[in-house]
PDB file of N, CA and C in Angstrom:
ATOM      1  N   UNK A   1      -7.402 -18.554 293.530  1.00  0.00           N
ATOM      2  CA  UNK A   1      -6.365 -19.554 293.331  1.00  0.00           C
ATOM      3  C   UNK A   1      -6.873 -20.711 292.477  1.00  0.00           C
ATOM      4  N   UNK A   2      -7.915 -21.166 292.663  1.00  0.00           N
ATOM      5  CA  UNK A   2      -8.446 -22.363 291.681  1.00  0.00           C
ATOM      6  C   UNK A   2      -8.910 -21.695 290.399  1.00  0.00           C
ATOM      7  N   UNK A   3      -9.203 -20.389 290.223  1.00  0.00           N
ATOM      8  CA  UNK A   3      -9.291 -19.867 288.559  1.00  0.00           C
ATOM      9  C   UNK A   3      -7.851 -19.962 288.092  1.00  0.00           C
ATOM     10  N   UNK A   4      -7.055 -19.931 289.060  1.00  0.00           N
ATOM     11  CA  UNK A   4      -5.686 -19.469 288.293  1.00  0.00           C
ATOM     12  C   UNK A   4      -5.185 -21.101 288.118  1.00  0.00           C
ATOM     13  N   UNK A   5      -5.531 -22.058 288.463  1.00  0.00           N
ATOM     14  CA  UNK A   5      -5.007 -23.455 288.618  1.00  0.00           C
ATOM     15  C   UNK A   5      -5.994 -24.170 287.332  1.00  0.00           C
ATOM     16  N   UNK A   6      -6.935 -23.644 287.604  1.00  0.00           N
ATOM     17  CA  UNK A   6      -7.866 -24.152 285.771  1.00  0.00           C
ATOM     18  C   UNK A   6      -7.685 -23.556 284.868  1.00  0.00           C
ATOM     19  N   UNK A   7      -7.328 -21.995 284.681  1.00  0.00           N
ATOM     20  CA  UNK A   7      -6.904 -21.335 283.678  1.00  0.00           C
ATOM     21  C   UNK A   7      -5.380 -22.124 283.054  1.00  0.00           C
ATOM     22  N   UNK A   8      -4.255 -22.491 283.889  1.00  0.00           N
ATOM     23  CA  UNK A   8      -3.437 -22.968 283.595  1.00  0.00           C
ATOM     24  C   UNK A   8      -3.146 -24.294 283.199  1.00  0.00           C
ATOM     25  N   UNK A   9      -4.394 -25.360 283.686  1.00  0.00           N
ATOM     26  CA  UNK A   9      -4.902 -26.378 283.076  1.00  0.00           C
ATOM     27  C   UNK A   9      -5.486 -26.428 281.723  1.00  0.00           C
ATOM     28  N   UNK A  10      -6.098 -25.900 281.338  1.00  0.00           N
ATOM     29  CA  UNK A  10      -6.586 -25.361 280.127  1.00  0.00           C
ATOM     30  C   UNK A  10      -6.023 -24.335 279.536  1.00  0.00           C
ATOM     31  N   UNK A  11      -4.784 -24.021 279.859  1.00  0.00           N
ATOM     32  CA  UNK A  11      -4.103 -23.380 278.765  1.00  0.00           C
ATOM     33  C   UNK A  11      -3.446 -24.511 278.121  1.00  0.00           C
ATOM     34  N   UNK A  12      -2.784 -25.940 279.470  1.00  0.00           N
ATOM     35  CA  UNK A  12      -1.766 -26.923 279.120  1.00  0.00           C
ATOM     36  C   UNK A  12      -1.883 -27.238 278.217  1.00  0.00           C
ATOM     37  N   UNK A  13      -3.743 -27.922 278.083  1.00  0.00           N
ATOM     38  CA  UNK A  13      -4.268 -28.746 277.178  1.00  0.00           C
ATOM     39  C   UNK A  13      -4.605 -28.201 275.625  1.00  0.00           C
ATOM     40  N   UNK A  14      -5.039 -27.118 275.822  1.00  0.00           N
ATOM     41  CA  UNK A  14      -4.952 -25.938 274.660  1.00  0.00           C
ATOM     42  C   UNK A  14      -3.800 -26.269 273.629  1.00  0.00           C
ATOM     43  N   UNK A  15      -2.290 -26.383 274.196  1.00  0.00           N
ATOM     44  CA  UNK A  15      -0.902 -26.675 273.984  1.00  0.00           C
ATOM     45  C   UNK A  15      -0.795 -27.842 273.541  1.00  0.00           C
ATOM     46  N   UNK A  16      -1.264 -28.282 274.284  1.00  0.00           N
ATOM     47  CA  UNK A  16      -1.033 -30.028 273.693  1.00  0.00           C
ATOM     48  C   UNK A  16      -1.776 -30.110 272.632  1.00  0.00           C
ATOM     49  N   UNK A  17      -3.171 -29.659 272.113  1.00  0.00           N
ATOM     50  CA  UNK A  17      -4.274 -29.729 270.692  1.00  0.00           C
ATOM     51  C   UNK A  17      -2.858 -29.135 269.858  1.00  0.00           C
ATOM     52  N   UNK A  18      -3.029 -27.996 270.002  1.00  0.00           N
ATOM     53  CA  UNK A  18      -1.987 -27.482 269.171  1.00  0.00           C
ATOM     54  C   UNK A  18      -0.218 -27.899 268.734  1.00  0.00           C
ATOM     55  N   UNK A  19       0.065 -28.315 269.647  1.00  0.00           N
ATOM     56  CA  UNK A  19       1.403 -29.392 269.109  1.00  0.00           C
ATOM     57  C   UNK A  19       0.675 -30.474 268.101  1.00  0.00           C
ATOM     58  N   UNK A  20      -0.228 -31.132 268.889  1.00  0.00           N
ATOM     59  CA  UNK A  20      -0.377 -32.611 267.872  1.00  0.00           C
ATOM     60  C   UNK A  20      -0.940 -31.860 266.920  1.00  0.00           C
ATOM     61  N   UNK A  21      -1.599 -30.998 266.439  1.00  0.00           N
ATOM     62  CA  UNK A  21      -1.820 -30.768 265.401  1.00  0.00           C
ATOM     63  C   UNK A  21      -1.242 -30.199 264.421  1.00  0.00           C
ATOM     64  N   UNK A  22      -0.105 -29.560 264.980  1.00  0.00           N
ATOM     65  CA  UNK A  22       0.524 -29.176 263.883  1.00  0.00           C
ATOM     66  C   UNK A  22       1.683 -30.352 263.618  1.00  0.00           C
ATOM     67  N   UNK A  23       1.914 -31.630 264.358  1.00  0.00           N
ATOM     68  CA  UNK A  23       2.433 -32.364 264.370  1.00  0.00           C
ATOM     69  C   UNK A  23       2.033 -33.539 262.844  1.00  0.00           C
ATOM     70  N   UNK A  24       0.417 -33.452 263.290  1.00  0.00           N
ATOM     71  CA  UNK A  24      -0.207 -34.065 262.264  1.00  0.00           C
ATOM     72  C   UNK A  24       0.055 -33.389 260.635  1.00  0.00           C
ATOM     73  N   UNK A  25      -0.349 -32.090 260.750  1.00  0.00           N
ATOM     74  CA  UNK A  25      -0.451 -31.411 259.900  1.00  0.00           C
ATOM     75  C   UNK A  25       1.456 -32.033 259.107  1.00  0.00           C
ATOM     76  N   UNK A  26       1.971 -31.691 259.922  1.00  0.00           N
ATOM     77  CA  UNK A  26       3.951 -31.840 259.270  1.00  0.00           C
ATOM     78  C   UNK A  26       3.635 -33.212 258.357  1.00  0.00           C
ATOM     79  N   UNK A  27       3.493 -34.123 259.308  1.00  0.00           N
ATOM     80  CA  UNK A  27       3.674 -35.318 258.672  1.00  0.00           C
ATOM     81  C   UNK A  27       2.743 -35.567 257.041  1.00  0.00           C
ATOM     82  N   UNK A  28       1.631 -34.652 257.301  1.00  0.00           N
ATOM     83  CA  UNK A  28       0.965 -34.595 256.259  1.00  0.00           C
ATOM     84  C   UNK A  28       1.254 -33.667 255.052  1.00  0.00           C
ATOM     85  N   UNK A  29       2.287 -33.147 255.684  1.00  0.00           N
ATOM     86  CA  UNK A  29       2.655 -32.313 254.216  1.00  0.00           C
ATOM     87  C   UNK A  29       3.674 -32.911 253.826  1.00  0.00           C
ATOM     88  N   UNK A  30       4.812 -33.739 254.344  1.00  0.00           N
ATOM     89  CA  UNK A  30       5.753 -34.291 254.548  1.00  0.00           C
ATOM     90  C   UNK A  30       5.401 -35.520 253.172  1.00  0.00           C
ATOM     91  N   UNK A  31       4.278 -36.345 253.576  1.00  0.00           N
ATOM     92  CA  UNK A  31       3.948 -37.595 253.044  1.00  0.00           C
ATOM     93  C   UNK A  31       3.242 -36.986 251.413  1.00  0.00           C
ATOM     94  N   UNK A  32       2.880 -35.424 251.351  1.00  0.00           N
ATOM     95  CA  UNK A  32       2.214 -35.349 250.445  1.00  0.00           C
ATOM     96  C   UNK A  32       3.501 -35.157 249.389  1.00  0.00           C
ATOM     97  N   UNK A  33       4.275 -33.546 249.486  1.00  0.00           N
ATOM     98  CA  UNK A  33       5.428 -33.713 249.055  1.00  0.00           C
ATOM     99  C   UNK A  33       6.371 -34.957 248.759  1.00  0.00           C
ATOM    100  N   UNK A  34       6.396 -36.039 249.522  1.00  0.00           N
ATOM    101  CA  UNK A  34       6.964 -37.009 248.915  1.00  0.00           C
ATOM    102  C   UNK A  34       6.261 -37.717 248.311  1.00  0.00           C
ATOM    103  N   UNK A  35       5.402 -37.963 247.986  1.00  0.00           N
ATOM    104  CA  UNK A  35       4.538 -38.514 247.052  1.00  0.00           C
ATOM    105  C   UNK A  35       4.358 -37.631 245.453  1.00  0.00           C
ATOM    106  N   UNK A  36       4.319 -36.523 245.886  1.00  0.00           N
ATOM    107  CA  UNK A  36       4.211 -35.456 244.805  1.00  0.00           C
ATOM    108  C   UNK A  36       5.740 -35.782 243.647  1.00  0.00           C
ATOM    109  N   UNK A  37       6.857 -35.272 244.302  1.00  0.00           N
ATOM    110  CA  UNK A  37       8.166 -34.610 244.080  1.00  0.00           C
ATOM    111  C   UNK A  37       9.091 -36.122 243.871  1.00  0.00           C
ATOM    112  N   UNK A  38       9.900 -36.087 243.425  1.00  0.00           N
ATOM    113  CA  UNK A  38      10.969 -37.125 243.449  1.00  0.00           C
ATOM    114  C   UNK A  38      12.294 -36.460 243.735  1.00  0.00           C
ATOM    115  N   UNK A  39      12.464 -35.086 243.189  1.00  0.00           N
ATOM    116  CA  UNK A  39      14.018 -34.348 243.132  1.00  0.00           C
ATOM    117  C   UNK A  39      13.789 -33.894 244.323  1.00  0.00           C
ATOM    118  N   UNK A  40      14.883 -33.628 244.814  1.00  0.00           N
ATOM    119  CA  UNK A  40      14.836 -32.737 246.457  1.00  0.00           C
ATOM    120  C   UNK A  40      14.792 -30.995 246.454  1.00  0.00           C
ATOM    121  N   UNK A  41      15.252 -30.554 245.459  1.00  0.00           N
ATOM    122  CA  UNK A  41      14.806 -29.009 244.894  1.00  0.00           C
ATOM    123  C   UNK A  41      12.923 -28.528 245.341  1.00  0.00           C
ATOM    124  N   UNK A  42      12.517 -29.618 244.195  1.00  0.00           N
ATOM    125  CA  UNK A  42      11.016 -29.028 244.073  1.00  0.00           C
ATOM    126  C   UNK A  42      10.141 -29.705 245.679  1.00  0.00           C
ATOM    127  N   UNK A  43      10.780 -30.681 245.716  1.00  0.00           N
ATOM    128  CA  UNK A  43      10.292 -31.324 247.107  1.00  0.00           C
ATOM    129  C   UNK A  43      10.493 -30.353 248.028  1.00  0.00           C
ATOM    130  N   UNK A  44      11.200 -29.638 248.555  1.00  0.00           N
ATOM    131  CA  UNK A  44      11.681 -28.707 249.365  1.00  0.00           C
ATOM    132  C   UNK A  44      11.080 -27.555 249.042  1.00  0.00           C
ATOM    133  N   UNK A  45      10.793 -27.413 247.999  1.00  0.00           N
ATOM    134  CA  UNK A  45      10.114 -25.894 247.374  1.00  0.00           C
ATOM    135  C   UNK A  45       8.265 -26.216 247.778  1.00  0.00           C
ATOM    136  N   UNK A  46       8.159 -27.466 247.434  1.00  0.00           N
ATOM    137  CA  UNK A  46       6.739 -27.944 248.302  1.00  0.00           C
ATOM    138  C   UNK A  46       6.768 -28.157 249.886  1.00  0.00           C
ATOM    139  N   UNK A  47       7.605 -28.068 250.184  1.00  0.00           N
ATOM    140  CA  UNK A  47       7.158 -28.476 251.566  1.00  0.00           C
ATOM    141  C   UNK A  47       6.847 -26.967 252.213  1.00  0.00           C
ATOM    142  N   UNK A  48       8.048 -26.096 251.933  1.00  0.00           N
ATOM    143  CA  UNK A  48       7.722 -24.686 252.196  1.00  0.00           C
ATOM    144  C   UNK A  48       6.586 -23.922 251.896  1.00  0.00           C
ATOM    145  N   UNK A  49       5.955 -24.204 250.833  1.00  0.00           N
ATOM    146  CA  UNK A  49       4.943 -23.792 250.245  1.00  0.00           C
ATOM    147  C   UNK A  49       3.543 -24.601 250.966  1.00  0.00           C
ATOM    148  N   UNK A  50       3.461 -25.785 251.220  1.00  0.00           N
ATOM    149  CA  UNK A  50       2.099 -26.613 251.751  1.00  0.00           C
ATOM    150  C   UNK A  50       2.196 -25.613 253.582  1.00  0.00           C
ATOM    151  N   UNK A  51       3.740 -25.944 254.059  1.00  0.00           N
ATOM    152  CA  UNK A  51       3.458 -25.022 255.669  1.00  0.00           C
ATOM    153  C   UNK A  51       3.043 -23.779 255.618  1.00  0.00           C
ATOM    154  N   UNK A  52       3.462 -22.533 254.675  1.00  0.00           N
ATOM    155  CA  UNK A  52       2.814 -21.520 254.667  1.00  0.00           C
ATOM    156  C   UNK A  52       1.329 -21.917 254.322  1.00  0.00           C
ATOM    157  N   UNK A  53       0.690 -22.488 253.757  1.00  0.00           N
ATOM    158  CA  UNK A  53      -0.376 -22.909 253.377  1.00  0.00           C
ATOM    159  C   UNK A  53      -1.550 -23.028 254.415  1.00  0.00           C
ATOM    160  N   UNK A  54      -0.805 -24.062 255.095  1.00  0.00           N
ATOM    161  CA  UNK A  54      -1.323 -25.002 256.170  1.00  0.00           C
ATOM    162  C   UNK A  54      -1.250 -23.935 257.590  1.00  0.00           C
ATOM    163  N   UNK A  55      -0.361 -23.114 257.616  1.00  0.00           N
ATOM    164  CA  UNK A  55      -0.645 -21.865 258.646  1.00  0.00           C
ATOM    165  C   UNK A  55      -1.496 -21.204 258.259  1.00  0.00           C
ATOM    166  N   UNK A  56      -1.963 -20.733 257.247  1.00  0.00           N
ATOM    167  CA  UNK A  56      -2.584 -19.527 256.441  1.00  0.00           C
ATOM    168  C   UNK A  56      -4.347 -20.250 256.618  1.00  0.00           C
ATOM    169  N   UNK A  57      -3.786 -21.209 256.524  1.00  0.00           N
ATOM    170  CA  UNK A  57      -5.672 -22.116 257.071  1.00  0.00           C
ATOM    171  C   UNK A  57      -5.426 -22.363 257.949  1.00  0.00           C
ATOM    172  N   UNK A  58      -5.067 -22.408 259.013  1.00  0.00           N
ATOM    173  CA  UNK A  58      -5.181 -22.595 260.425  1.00  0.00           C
ATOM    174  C   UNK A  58      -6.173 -21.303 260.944  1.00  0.00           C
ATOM    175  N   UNK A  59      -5.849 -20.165 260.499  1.00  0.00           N
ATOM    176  CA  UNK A  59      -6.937 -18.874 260.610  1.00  0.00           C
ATOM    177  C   UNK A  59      -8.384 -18.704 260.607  1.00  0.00           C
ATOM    178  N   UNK A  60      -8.672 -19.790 259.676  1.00  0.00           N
ATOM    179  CA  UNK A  60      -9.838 -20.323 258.907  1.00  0.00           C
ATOM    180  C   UNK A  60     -10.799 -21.172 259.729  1.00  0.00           C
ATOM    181  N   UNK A  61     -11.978 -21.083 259.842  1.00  0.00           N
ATOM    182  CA  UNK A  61     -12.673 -22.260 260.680  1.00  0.00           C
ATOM    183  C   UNK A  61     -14.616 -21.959 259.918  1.00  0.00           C
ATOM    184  N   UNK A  62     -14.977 -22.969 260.084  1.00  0.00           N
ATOM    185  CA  UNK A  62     -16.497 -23.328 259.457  1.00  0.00           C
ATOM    186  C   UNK A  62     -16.413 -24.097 258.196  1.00  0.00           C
ATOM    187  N   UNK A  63     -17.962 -23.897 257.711  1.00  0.00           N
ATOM    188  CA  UNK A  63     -18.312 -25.136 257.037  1.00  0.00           C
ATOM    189  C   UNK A  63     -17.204 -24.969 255.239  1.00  0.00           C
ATOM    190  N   UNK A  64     -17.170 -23.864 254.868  1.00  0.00           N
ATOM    191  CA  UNK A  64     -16.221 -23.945 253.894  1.00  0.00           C
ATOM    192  C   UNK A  64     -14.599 -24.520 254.335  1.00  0.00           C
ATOM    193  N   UNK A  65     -14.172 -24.150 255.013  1.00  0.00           N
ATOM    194  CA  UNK A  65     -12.698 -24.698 255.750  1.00  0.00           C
ATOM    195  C   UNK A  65     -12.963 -26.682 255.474  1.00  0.00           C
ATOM    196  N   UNK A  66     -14.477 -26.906 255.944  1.00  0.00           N
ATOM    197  CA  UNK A  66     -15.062 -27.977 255.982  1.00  0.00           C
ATOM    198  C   UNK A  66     -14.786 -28.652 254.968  1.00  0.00           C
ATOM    199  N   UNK A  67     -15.488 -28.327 254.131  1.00  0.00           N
ATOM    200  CA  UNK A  67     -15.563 -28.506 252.929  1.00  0.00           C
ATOM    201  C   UNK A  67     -14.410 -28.677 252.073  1.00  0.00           C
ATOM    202  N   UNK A  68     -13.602 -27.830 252.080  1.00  0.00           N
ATOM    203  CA  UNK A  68     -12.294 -27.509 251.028  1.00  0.00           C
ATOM    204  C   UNK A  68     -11.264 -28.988 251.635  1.00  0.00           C
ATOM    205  N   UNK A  69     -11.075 -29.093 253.054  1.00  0.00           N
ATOM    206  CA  UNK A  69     -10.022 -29.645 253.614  1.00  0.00           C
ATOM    207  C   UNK A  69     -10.886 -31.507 253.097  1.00  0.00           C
ATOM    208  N   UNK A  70     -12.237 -31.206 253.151  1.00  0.00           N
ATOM    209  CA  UNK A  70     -12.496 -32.738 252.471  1.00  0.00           C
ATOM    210  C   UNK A  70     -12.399 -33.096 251.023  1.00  0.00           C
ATOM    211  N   UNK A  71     -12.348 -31.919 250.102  1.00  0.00           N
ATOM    212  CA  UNK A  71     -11.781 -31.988 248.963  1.00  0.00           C
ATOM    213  C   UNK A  71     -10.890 -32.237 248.380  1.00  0.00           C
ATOM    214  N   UNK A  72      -9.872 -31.632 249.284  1.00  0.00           N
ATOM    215  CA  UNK A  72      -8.160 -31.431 249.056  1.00  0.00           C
ATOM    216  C   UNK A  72      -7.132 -32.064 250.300  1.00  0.00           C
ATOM    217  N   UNK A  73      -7.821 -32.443 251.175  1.00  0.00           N
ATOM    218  CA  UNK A  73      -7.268 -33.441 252.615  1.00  0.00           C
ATOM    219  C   UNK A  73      -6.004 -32.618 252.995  1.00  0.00           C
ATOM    220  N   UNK A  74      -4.785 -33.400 252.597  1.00  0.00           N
ATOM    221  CA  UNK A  74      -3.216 -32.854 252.855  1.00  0.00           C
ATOM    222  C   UNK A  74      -2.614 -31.645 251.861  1.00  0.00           C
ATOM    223  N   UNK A  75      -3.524 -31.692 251.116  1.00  0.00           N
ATOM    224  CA  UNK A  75      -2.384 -30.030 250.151  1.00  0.00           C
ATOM    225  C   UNK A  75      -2.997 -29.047 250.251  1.00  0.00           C
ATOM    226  N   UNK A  76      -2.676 -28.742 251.537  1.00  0.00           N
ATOM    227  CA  UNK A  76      -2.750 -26.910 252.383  1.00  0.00           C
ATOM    228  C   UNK A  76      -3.423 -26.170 250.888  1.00  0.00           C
ATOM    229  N   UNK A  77      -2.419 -26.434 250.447  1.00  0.00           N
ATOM    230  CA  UNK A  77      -1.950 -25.043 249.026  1.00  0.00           C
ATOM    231  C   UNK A  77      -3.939 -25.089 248.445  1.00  0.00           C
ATOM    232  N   UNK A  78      -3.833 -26.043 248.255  1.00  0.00           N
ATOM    233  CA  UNK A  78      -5.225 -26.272 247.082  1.00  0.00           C
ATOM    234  C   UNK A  78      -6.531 -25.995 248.331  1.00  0.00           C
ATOM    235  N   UNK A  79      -6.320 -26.460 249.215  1.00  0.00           N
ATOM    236  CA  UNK A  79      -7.205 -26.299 250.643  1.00  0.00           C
ATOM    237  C   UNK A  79      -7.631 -24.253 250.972  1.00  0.00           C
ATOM    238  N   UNK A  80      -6.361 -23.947 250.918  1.00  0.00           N
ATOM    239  CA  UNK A  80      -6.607 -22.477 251.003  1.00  0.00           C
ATOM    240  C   UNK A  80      -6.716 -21.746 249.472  1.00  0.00           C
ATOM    241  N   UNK A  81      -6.529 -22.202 248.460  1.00  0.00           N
ATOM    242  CA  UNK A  81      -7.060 -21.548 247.347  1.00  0.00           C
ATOM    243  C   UNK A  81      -8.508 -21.797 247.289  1.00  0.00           C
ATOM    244  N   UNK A  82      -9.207 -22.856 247.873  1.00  0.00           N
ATOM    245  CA  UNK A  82     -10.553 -23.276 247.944  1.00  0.00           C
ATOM    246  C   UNK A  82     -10.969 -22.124 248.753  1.00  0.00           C
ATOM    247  N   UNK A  83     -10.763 -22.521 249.635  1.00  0.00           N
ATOM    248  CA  UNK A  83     -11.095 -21.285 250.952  1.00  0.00           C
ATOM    249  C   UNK A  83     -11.533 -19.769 250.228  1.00  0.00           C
ATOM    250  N   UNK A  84     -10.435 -19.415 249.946  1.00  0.00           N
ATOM    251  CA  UNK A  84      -9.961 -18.007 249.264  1.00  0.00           C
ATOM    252  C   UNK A  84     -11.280 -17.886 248.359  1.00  0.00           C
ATOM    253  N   UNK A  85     -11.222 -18.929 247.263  1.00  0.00           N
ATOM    254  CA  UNK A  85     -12.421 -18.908 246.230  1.00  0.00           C
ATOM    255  C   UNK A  85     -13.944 -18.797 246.614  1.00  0.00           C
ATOM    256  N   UNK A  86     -14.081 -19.437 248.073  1.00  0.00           N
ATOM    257  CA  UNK A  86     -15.495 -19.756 248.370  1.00  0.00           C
ATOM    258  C   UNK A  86     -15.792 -18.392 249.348  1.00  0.00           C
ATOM    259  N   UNK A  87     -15.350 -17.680 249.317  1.00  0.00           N
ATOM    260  CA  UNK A  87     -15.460 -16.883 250.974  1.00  0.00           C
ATOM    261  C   UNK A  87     -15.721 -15.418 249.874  1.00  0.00           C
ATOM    262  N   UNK A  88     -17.206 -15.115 250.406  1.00  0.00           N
ATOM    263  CA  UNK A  88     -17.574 -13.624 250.230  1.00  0.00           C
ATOM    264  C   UNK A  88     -16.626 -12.601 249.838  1.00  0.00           C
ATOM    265  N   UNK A  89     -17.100 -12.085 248.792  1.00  0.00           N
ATOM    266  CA  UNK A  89     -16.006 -10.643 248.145  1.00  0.00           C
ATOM    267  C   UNK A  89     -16.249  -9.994 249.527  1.00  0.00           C
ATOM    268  N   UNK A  90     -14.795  -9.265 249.935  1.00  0.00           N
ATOM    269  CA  UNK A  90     -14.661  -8.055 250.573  1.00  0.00           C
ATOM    270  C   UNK A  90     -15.256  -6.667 250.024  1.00  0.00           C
ATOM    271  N   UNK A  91     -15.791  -5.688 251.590  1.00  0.00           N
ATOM    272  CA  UNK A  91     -16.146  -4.819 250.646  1.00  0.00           C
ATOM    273  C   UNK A  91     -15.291  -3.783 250.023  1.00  0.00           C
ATOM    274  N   UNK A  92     -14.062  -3.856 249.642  1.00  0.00           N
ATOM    275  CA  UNK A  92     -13.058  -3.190 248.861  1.00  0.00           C
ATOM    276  C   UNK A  92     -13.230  -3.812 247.793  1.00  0.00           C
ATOM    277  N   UNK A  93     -13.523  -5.380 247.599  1.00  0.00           N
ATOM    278  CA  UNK A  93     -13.608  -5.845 246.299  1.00  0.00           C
ATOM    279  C   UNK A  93     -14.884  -5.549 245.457  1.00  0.00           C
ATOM    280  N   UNK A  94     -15.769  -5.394 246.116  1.00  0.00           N
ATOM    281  CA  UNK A  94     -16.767  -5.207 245.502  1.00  0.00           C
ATOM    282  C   UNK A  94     -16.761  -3.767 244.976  1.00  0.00           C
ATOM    283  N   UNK A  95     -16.302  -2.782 245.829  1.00  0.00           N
ATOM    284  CA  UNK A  95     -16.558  -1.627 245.307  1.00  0.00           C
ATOM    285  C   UNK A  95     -15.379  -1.255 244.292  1.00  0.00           C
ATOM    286  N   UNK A  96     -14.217  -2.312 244.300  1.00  0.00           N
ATOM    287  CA  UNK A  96     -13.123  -2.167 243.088  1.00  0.00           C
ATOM    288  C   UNK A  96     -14.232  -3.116 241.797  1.00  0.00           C
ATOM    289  N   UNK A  97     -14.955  -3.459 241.547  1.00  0.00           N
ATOM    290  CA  UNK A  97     -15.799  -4.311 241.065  1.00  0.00           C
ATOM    291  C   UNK A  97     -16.615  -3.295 240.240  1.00  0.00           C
ATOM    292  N   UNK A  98     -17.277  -2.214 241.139  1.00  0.00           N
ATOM    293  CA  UNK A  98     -18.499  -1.611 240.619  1.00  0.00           C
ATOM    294  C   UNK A  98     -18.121   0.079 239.645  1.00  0.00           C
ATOM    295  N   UNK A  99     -16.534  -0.028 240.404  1.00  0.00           N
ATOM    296  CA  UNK A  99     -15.606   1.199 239.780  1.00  0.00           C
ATOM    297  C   UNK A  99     -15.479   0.943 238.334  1.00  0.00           C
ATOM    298  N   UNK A 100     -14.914  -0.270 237.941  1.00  0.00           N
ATOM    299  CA  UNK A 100     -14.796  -0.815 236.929  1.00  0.00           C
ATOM    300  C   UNK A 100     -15.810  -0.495 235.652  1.00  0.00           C
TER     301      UNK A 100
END
């Protein structure tokens, strides 16, 4: 009964990291897009684009994630093209590499 009463405590809190952070994260794509965009078209076409972004690095964790997100702070987009760029060829890529 008390594993099952701390497991559920620490799932709460688990919940709560994860709201505020993606809470943070909104406002930060929110403030970037409006800073970026003036028309509401492309503004809207950024905001969609920084949240897929900003999910797509949420996956992501260590010192490159590190790195990229201090480079690029609020624009997901440029944050995970960093990522993408810095992170070891797969070995499909390499061996599409050596086919060549």
């Amino acid at each position: 009964m008390l594993y099952r009463k701390h497991l559920i405590a620490t799932a709460t809190c688990l919940s709560a990291i994860c709201i505020s952070s993606v809470q943070a994260s909104e406002s930060a794509i929110q403030a970037h897009c409006l800073e970026k965009w003036s028309g509401d078209a492309m503004r809207a076409y950024c905001l969609e684009e920084q949240r897929e972004a900003a999910d797509a690095v949420a996956g992501y964790s260590g010192a490159i994630r590190s790195r990229c997100e201090s480079e690029w702070h609020a624009d997901f987009h440029m944050v995970l093209f960093c990522i993408k760029e810095q992170q070891p060829p797969s070995q499909a890529t390499v061996a599409d590499a050596i086919a060549d």
